[in-house]
Protein backbone atom coordinates (compact mmCIF):
# COMPACT_ATOMS: atom_id res chain seq x y z
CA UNK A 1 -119.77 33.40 19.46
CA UNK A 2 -118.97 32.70 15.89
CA UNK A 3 -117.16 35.07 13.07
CA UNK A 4 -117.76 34.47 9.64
CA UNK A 5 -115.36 36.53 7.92
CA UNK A 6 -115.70 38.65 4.76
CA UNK A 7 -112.11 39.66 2.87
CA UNK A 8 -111.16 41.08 0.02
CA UNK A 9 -109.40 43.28 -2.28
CA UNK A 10 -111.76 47.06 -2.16
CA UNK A 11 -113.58 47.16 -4.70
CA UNK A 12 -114.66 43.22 -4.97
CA UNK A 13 -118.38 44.02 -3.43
CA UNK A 14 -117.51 42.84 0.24
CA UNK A 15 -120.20 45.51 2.17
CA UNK A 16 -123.17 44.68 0.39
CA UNK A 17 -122.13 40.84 0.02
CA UNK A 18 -121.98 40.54 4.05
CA UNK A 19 -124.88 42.53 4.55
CA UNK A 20 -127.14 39.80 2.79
CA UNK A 21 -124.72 37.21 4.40
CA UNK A 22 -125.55 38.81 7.89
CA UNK A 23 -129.15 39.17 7.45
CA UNK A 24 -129.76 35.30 5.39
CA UNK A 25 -127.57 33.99 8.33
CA UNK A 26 -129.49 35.67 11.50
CA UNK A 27 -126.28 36.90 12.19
CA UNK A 28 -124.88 40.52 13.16
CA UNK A 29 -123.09 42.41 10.85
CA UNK A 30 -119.91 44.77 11.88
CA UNK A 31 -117.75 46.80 9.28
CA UNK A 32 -114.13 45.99 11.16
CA UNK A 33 -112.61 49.24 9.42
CA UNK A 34 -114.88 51.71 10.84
CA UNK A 35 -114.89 49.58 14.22
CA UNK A 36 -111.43 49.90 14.32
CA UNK A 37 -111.54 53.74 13.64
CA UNK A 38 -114.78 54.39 15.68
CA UNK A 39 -113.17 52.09 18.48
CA UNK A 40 -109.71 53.44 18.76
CA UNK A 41 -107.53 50.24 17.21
CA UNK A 42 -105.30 52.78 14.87
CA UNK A 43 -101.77 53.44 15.27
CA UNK A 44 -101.45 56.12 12.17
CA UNK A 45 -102.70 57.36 9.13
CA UNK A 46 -101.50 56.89 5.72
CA UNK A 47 -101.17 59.99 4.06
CA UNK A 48 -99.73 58.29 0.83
CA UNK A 49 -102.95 55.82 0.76
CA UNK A 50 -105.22 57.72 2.23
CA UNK A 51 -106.25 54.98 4.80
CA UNK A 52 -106.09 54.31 8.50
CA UNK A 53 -102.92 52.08 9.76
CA UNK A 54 -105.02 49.20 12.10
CA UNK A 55 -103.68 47.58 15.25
CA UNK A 56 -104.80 44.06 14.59
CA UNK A 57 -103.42 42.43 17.68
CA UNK A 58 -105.54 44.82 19.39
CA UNK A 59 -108.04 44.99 17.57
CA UNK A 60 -108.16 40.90 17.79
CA UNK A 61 -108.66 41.18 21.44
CA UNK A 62 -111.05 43.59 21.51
CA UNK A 63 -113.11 41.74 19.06
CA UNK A 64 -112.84 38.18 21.11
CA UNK A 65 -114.91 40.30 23.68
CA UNK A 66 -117.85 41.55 21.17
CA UNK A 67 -121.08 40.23 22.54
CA UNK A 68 -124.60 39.54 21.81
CA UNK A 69 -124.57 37.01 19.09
CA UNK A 70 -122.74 35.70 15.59
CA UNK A 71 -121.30 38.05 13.61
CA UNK A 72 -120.71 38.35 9.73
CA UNK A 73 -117.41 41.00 9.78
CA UNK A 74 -116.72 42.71 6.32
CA UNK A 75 -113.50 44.20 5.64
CA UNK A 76 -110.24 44.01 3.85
CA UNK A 77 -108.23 43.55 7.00
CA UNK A 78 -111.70 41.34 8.79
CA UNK A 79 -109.12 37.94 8.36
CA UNK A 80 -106.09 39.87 10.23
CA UNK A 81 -108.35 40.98 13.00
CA UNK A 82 -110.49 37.56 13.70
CA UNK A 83 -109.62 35.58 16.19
CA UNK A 84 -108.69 32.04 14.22
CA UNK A 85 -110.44 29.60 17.41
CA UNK A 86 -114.03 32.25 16.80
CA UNK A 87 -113.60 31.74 13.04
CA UNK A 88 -116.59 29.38 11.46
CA UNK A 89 -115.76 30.26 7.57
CA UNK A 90 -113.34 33.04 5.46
CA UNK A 91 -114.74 34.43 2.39
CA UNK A 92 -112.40 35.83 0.50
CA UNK A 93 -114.31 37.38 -2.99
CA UNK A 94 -112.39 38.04 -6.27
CA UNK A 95 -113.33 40.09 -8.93
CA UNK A 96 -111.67 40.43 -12.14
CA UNK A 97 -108.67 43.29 -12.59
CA UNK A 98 -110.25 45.45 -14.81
CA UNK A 99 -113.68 45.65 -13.64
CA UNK A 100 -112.34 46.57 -10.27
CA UNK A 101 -109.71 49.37 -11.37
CA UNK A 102 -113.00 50.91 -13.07
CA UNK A 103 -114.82 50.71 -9.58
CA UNK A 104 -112.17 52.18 -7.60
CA UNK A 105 -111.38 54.88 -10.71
CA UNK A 106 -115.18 55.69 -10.10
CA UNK A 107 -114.57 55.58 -6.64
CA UNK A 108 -112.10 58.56 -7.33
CA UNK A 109 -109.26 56.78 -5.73
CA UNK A 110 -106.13 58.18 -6.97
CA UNK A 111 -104.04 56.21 -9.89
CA UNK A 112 -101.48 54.91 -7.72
CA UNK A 113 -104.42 53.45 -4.99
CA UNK A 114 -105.99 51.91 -8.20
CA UNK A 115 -103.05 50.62 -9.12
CA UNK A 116 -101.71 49.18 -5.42
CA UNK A 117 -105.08 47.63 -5.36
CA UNK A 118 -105.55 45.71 -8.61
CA UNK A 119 -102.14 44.37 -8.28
CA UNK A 120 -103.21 42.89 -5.11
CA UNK A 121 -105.88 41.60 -6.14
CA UNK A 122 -103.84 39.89 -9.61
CA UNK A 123 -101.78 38.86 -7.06
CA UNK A 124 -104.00 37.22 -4.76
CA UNK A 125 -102.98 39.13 -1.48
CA UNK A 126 -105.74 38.69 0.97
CA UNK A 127 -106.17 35.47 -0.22
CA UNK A 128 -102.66 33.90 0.59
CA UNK A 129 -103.32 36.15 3.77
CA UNK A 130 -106.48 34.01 4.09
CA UNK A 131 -104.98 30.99 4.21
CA UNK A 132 -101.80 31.73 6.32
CA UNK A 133 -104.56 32.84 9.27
CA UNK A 134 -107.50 30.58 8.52
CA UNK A 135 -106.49 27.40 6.40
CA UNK A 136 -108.85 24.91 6.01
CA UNK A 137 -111.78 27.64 6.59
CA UNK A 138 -111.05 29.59 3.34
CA UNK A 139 -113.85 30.09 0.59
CA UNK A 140 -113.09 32.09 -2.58
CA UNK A 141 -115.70 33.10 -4.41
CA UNK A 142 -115.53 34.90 -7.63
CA UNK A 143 -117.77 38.04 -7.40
CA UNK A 144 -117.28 38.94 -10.89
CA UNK A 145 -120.54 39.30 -13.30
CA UNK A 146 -122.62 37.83 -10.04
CA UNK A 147 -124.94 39.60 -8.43
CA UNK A 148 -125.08 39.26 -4.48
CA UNK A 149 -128.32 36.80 -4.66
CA UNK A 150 -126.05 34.46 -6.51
CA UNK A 151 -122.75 34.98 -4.09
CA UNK A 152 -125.14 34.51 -0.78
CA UNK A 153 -126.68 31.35 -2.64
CA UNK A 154 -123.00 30.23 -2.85
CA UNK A 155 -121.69 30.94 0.12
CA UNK A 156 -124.88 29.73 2.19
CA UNK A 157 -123.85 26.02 0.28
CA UNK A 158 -120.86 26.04 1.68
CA UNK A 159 -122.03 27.19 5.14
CA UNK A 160 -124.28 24.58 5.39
CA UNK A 161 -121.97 21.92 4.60
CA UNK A 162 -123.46 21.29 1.05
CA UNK A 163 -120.38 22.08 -0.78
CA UNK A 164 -116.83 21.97 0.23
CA UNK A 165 -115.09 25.73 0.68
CA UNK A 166 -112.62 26.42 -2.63
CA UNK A 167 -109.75 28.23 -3.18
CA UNK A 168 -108.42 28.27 -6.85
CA UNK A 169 -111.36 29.44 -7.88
CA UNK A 170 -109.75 32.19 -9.85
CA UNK A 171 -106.28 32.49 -11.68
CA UNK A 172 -106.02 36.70 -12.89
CA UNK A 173 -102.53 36.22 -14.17
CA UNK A 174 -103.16 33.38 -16.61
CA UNK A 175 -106.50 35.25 -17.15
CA UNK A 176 -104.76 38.46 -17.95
CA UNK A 177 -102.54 37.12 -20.03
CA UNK A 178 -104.63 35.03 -22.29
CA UNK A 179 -106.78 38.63 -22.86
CA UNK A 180 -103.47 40.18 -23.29
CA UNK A 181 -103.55 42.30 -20.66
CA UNK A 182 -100.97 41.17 -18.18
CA UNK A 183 -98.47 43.45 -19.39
CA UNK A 184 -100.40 46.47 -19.28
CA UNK A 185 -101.12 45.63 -15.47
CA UNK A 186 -97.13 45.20 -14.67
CA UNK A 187 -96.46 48.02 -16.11
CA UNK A 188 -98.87 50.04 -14.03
């Protein structure tokens, strides 16, 4: 069995990404958030969030005994769960600040969500996550202005071992600040 994992910030386009992943791959595709829920692997709720609180040691075990195949699995806590030794390739997608505070404003999550959530993603949270877990299996990939033909195009190269995996790719607090809108972001 083999896990290619999906990560990311919500928001960054990580469900239909590793749908198109799953299916151009042959591979099966599990959403580890409403696994984890459907499954049993939470230890709380988050009232302040509005979010499920994961076991991911258990959830890591119970996932080392999936079955049936390769799996592509898609979620912002996917590199916390996967086993490291089942782990072919991380994806970790980006997507610039202020397009993803409108998507999660649209997605009517509350201003201080938005706000949690952007600044992760400025501050490159499941990425350095990423690379704690899974170094030397870490792809970034910028999901920003791309549409998912592109991203699966992208991450297939790397897959197939005609392109190296990248991180670096992106850089949201020089970014923000040459737009001149780093200040508005740590400000909240």
């Amino acid at each position: 069995m083999v896990f290619v994992v999906v990560t990311g910030t919500p928001g960054v386009g990580k469900t239909v990404f590793s749908k198109a992943l799953a299916k151009a791959l042959g591979f099966k595709y599990l959403d580890v958030g409403e696994f984890c829920v459907k499954e049993g692997y939470v230890v709380g709720y988050d009232e302040e969030r509005g979010s499920y609180i994961a076991d991911t040691d258990r959830l890591k075990e119970r996932l080392k005994r999936l079955k049936d195949g390769d799996y592509v699995l898609d979620g912002h806590i996917s590199h916390l769960a996967a086993p490291p030794h089942l782990v072919r390739l991380v994806y970790v997608l980006r997507c610039h600040p202020e397009v993803l505070r409108k998507r999660l404003e649209a997605r009517g999550y509350p201003p201080g969500k938005v706000h949690e959530n952007v600044m992760a993603e400025v501050l490159d949270v499941c990425l350095v996550e990423a690379l704690e877990l899974h170094d030397g299996k870490v792809c970034e990939l910028d999901s920003t202005g791309k549409d998912v033909e592109k991203l699966v195009s992208e991450a297939l190269a790397v897959y197939h071992g005609e392109s190296k995996p990248k991180t670096g790719v992106v850089d949201w607090v020089s970014q923000l600040q040459q737009e001149g809108l780093l200040e508005k972001y740590l400000k909240g």
